[in-house]
C-alpha atoms as a PDB file:
ATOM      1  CA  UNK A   1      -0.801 -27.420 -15.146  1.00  0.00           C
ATOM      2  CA  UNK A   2      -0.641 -25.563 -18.449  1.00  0.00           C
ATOM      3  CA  UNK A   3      -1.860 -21.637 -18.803  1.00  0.00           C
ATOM      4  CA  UNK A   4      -5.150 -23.272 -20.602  1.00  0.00           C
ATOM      5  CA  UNK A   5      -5.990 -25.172 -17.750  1.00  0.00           C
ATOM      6  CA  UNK A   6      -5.400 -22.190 -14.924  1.00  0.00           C
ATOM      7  CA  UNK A   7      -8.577 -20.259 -13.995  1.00  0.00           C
ATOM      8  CA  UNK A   8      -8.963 -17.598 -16.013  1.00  0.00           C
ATOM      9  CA  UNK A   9     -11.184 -14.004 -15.594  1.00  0.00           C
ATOM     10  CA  UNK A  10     -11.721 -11.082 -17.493  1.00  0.00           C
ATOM     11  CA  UNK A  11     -10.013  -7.826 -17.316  1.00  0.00           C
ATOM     12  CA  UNK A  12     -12.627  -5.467 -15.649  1.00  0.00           C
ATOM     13  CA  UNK A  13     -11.018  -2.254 -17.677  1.00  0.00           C
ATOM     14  CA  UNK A  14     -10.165  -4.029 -21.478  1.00  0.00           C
ATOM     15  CA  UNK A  15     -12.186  -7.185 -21.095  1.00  0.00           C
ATOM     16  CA  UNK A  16      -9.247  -9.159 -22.208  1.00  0.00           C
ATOM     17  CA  UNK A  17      -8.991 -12.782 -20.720  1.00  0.00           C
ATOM     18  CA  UNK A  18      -6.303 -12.978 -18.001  1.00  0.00           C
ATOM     19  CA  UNK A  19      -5.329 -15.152 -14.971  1.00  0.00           C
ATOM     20  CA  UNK A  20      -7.345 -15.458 -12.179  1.00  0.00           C
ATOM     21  CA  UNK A  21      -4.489 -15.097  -9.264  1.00  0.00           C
ATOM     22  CA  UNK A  22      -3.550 -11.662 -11.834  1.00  0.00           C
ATOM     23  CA  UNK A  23      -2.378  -8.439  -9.652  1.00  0.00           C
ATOM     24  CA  UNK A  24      -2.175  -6.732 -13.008  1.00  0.00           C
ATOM     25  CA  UNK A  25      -3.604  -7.162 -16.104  1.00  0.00           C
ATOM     26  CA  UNK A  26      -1.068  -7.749 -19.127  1.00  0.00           C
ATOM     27  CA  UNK A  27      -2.671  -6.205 -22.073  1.00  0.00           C
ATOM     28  CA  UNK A  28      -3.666  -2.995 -20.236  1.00  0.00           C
ATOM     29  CA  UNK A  29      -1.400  -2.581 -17.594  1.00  0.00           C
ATOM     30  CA  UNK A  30      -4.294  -1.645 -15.594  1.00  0.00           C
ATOM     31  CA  UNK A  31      -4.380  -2.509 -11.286  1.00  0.00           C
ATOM     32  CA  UNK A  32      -6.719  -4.961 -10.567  1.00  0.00           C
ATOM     33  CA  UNK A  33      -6.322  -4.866  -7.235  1.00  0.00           C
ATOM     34  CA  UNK A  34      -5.903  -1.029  -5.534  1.00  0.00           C
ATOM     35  CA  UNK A  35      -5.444  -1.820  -1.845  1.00  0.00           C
ATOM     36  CA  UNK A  36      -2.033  -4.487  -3.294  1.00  0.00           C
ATOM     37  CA  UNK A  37      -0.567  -1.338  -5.574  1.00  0.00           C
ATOM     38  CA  UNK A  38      -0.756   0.961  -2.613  1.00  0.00           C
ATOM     39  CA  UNK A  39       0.482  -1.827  -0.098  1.00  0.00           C
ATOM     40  CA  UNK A  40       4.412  -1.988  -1.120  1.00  0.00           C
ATOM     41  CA  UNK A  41       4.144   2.327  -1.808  1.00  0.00           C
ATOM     42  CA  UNK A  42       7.193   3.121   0.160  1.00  0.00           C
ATOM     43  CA  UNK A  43      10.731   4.834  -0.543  1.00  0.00           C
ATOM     44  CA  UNK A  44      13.615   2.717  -0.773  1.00  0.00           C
ATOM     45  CA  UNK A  45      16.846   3.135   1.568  1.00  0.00           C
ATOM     46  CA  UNK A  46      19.011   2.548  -1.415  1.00  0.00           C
ATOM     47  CA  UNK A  47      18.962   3.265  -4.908  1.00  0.00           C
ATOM     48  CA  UNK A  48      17.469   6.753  -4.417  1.00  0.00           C
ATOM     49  CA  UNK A  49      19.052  10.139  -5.622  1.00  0.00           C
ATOM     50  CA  UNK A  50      17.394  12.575  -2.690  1.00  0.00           C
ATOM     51  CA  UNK A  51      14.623  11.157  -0.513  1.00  0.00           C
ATOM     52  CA  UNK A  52      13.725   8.320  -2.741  1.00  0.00           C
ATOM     53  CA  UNK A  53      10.518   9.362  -4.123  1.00  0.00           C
ATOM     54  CA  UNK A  54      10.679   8.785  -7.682  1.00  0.00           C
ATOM     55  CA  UNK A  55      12.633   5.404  -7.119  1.00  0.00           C
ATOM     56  CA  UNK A  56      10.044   4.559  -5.213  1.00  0.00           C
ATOM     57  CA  UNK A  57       7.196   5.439  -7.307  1.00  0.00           C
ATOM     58  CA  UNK A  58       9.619   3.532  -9.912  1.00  0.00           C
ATOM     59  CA  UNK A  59       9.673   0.746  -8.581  1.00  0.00           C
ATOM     60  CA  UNK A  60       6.139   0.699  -7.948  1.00  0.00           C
ATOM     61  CA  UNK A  61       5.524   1.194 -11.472  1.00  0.00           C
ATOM     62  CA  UNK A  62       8.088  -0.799 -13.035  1.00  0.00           C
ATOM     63  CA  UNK A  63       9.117   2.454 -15.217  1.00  0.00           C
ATOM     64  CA  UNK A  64      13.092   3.393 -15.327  1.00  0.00           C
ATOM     65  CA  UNK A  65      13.652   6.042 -12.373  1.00  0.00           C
ATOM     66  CA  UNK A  66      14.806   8.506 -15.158  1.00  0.00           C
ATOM     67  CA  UNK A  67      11.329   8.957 -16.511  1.00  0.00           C
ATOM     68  CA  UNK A  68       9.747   9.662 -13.635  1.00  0.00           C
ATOM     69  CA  UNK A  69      12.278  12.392 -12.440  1.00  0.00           C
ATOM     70  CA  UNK A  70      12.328  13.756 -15.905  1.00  0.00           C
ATOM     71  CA  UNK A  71       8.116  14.515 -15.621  1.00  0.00           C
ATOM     72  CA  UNK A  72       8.905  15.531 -12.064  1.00  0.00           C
ATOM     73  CA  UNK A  73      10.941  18.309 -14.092  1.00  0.00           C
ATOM     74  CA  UNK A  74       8.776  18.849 -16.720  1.00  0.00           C
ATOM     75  CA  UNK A  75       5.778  19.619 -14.114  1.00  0.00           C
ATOM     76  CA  UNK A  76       7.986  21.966 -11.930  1.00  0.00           C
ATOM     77  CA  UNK A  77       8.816  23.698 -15.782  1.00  0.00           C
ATOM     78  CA  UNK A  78       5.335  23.890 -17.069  1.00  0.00           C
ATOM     79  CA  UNK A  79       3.503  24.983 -13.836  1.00  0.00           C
ATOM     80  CA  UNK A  80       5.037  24.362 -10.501  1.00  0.00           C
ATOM     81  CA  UNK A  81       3.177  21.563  -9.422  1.00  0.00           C
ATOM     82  CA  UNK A  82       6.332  18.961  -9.793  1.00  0.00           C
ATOM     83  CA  UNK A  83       7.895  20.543  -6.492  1.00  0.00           C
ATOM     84  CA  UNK A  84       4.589  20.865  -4.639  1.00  0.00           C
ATOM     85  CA  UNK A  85       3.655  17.095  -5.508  1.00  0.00           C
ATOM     86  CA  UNK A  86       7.182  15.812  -4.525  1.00  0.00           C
ATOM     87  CA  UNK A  87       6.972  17.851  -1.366  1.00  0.00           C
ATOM     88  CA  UNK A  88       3.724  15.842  -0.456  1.00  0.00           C
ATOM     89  CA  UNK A  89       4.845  12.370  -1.961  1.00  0.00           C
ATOM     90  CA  UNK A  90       8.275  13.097   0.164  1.00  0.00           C
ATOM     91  CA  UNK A  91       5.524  13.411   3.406  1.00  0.00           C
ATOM     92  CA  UNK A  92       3.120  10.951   2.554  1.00  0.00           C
ATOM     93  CA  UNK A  93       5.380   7.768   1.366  1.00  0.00           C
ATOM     94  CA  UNK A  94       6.878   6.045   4.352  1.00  0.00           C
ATOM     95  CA  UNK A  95      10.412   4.517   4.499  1.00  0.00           C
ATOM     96  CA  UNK A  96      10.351   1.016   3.318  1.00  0.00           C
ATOM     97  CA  UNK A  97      11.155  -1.226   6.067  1.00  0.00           C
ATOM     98  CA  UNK A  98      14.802  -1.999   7.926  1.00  0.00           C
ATOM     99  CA  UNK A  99      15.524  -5.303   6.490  1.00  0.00           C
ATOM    100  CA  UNK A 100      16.383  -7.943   9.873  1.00  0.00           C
ATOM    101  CA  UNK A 101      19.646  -8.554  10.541  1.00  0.00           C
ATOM    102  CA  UNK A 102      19.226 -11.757  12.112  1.00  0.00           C
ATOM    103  CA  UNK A 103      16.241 -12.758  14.440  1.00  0.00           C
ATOM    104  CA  UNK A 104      16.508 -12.111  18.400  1.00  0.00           C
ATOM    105  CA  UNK A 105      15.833 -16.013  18.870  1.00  0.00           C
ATOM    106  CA  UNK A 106      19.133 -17.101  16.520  1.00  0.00           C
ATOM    107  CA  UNK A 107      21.710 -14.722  17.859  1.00  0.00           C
ATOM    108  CA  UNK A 108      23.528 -15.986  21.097  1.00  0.00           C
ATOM    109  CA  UNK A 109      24.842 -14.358  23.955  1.00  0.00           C
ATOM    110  CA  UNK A 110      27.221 -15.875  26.302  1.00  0.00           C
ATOM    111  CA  UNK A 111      28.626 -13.688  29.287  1.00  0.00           C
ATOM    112  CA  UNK A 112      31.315 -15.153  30.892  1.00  0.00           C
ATOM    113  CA  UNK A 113      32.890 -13.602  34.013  1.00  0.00           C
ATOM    114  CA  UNK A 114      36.364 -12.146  34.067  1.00  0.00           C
ATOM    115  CA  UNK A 115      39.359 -14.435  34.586  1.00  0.00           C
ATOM    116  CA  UNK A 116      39.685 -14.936  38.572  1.00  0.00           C
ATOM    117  CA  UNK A 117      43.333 -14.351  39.913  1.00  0.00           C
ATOM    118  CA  UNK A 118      44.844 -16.892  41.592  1.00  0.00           C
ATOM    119  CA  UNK A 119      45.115 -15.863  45.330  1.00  0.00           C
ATOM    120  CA  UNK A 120      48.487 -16.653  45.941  1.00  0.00           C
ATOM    121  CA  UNK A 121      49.897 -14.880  43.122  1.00  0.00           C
ATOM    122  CA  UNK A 122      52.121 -11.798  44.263  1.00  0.00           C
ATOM    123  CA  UNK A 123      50.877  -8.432  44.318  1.00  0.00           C
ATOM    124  CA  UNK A 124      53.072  -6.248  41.473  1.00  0.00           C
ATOM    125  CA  UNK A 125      52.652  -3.200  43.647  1.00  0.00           C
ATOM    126  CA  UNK A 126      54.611  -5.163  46.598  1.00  0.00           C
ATOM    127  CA  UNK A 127      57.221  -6.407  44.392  1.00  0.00           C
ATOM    128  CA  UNK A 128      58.711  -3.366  43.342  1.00  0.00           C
END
């Protein structure tokens, strides 16, 4: 199936003709769906210079990291507010999830009981 023959919708904010299936719209840039951009709004474990707050709002935004922590200076410079709005993004965004190991049901367990002595074998206190 070519991109002609895909469904196809417009672009509630630029009216530009997009796919259907579209999270975001190309031309714009704009969400078209809020409750998916807020979904995955988490800090990363890795990859992160403090808490992870601007790589996380990085890599929601597909932006380099380095632009968002330079306007999170530039905001603490002009007025304050890039401290107080970290603060509250640093409470607010959870930790992204523990990626699974393995799952309970494929790791195996086998407890096997000590090696029994044999009972006539002499006793090394005795020997001695």
């Amino acid at each position: 199936m070519n991109a002609a023959e895909r469904p196809q919708k417009k672009c509630p904010y630029c009216a530009e003709t997009i796919n259907a299936e579209a999270i975001k719209c190309r031309y714009c840039g704009s969400w078209l769906d809020k409750r998916r951009f807020l979904e995955d709004w988490t800090r990363p474990r890795k990859g992160r210079q403090f808490v992870g707050v601007c790589a996380g709002i990085a890599r929601q935004m597909a932006i380099p990291v380095t632009l968002v922590r330079i306007a999170f200076v530039l905001l603490t410079v002009i007025g304050g507010y890039g401290v107080l709005l970290y603060l509250a993004l640093w409470l607010l965004m959870p930790w992204e999830p523990k990626p699974d190991k393995a799952p309970p049901s494929a790791v195996s367990v086998t407890l096997r009981p000590p090696p029994a002595e044999p009972a006539d074998a002499p006793d090394p206190e005795q020997q001695g």
